[in-house]
C-alpha atoms as a PDB file:
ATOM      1  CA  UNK A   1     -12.701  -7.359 -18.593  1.00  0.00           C
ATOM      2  CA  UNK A   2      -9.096  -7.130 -19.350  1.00  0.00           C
ATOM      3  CA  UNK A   3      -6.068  -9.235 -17.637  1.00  0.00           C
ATOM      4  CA  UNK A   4      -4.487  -6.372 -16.464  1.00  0.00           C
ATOM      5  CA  UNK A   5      -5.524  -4.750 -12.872  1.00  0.00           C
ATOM      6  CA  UNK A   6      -6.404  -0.772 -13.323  1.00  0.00           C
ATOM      7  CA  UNK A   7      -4.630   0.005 -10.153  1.00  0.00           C
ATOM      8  CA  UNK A   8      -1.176  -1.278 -11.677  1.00  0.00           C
ATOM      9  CA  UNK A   9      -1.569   1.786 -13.605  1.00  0.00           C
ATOM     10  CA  UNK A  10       1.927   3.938 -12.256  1.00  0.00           C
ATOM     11  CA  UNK A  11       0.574   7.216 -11.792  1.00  0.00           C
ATOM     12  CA  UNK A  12      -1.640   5.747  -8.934  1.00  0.00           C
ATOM     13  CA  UNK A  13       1.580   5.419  -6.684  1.00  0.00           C
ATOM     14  CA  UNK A  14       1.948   6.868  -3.557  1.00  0.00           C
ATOM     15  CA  UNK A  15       4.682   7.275  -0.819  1.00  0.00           C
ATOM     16  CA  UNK A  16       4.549   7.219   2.820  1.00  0.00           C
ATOM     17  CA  UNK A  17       7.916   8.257   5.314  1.00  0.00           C
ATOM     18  CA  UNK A  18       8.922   5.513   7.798  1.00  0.00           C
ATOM     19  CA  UNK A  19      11.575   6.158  10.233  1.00  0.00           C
ATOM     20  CA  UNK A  20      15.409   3.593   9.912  1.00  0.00           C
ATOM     21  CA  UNK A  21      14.734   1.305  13.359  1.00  0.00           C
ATOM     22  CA  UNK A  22      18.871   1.765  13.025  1.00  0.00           C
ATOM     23  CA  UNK A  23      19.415   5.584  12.360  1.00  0.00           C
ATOM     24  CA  UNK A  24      16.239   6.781  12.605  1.00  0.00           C
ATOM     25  CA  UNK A  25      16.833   8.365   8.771  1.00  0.00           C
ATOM     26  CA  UNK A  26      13.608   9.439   7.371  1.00  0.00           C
ATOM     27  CA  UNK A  27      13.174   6.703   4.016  1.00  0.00           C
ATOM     28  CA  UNK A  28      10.568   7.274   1.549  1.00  0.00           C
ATOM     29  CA  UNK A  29       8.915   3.954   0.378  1.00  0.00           C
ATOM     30  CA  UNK A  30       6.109   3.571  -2.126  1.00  0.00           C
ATOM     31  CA  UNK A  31       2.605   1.489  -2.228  1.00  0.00           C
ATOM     32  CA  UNK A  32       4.368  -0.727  -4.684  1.00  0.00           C
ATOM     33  CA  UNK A  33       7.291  -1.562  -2.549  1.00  0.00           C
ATOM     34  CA  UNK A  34       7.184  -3.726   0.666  1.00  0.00           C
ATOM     35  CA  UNK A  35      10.988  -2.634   2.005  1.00  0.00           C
ATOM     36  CA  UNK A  36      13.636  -0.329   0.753  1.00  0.00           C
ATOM     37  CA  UNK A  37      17.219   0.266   2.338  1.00  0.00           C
ATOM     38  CA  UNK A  38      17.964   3.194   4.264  1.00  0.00           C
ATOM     39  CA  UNK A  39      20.415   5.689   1.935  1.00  0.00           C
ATOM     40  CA  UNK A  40      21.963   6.781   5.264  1.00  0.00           C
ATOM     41  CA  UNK A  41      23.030   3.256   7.197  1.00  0.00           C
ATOM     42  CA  UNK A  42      21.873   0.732   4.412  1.00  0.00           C
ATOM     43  CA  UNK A  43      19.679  -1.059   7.199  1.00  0.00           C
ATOM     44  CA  UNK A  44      16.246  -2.292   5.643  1.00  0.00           C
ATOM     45  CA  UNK A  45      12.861  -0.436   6.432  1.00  0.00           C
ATOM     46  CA  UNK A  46      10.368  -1.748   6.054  1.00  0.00           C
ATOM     47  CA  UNK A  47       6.638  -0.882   6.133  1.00  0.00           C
ATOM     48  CA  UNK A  48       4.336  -1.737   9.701  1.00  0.00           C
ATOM     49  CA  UNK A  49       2.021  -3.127   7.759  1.00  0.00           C
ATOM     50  CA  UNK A  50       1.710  -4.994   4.277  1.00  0.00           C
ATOM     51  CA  UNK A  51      -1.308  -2.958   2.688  1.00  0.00           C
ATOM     52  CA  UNK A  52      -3.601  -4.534   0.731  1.00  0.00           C
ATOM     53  CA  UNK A  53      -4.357  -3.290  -3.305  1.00  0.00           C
ATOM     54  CA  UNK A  54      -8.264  -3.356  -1.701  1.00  0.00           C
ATOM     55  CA  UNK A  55      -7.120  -0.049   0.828  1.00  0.00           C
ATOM     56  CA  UNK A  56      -5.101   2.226  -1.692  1.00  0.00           C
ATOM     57  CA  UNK A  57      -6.258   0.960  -4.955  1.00  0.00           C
ATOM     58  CA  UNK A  58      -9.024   3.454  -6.288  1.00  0.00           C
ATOM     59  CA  UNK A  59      -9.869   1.033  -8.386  1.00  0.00           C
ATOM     60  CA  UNK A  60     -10.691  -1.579  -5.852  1.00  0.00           C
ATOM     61  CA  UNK A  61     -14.500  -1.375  -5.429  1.00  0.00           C
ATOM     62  CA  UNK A  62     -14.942  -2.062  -9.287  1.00  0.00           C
ATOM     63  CA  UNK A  63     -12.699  -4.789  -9.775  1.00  0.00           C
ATOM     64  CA  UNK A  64     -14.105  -6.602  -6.551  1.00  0.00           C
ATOM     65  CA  UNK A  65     -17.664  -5.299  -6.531  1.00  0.00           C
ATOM     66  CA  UNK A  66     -19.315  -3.265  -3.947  1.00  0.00           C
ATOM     67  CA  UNK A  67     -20.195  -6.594  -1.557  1.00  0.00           C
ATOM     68  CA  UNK A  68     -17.287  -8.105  -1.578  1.00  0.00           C
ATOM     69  CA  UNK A  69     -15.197  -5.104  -1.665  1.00  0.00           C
ATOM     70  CA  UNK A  70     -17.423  -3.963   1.907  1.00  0.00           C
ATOM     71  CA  UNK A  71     -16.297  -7.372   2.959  1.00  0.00           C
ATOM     72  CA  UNK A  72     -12.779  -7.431   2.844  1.00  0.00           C
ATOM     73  CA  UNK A  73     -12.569  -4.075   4.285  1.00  0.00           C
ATOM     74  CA  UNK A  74     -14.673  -5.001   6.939  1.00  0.00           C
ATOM     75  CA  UNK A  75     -12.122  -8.352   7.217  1.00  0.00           C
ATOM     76  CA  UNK A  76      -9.433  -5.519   7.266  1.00  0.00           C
ATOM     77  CA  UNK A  77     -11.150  -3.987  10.055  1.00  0.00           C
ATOM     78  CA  UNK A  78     -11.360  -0.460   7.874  1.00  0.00           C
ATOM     79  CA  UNK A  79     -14.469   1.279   7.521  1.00  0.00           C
ATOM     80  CA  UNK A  80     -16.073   1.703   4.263  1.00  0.00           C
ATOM     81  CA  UNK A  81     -15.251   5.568   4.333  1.00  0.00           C
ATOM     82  CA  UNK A  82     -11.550   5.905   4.550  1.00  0.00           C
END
């Protein structure tokens, strides 16, 4: 097993749009980044919810293993199948 985690890997990133509670200016933010400023008012925005690497990770079931993996989903209240 090597030190490094699989899903650090950069061309696993992905983006999701949240709304400026200030301007209401669309911001893009990525699954490596927990806040960003907003390019149109400079307010922060950040994301509803702090996502685990266990939900977006596609590596996540083989670095935990299938039982625990089911089990901090299940902790996350996320079904196996998203």
């Amino acid at each position: 097993m090597s030190g490094k985690c699989p899903g650090s890997d950069m061309r696993n990133i992905t983006a999701g749009v949240y709304a400026c509670p200030k301007c209401g200016y669309a911001v893009e933010i990525f699954s490596d980044e927990m806040r960003r400023r907003c390019p149109q008012c400079r307010e922060w925005v950040e994301k509803k919810e702090t996502p685990s690497c266990v939900q977006w990770c596609p590596s996540a079931r083989s670095c935990l293993g299938e039982e625990r993996w089911k089990s901090v989903m299940d902790a996350l209240g996320k079904t196996s199948e998203e």
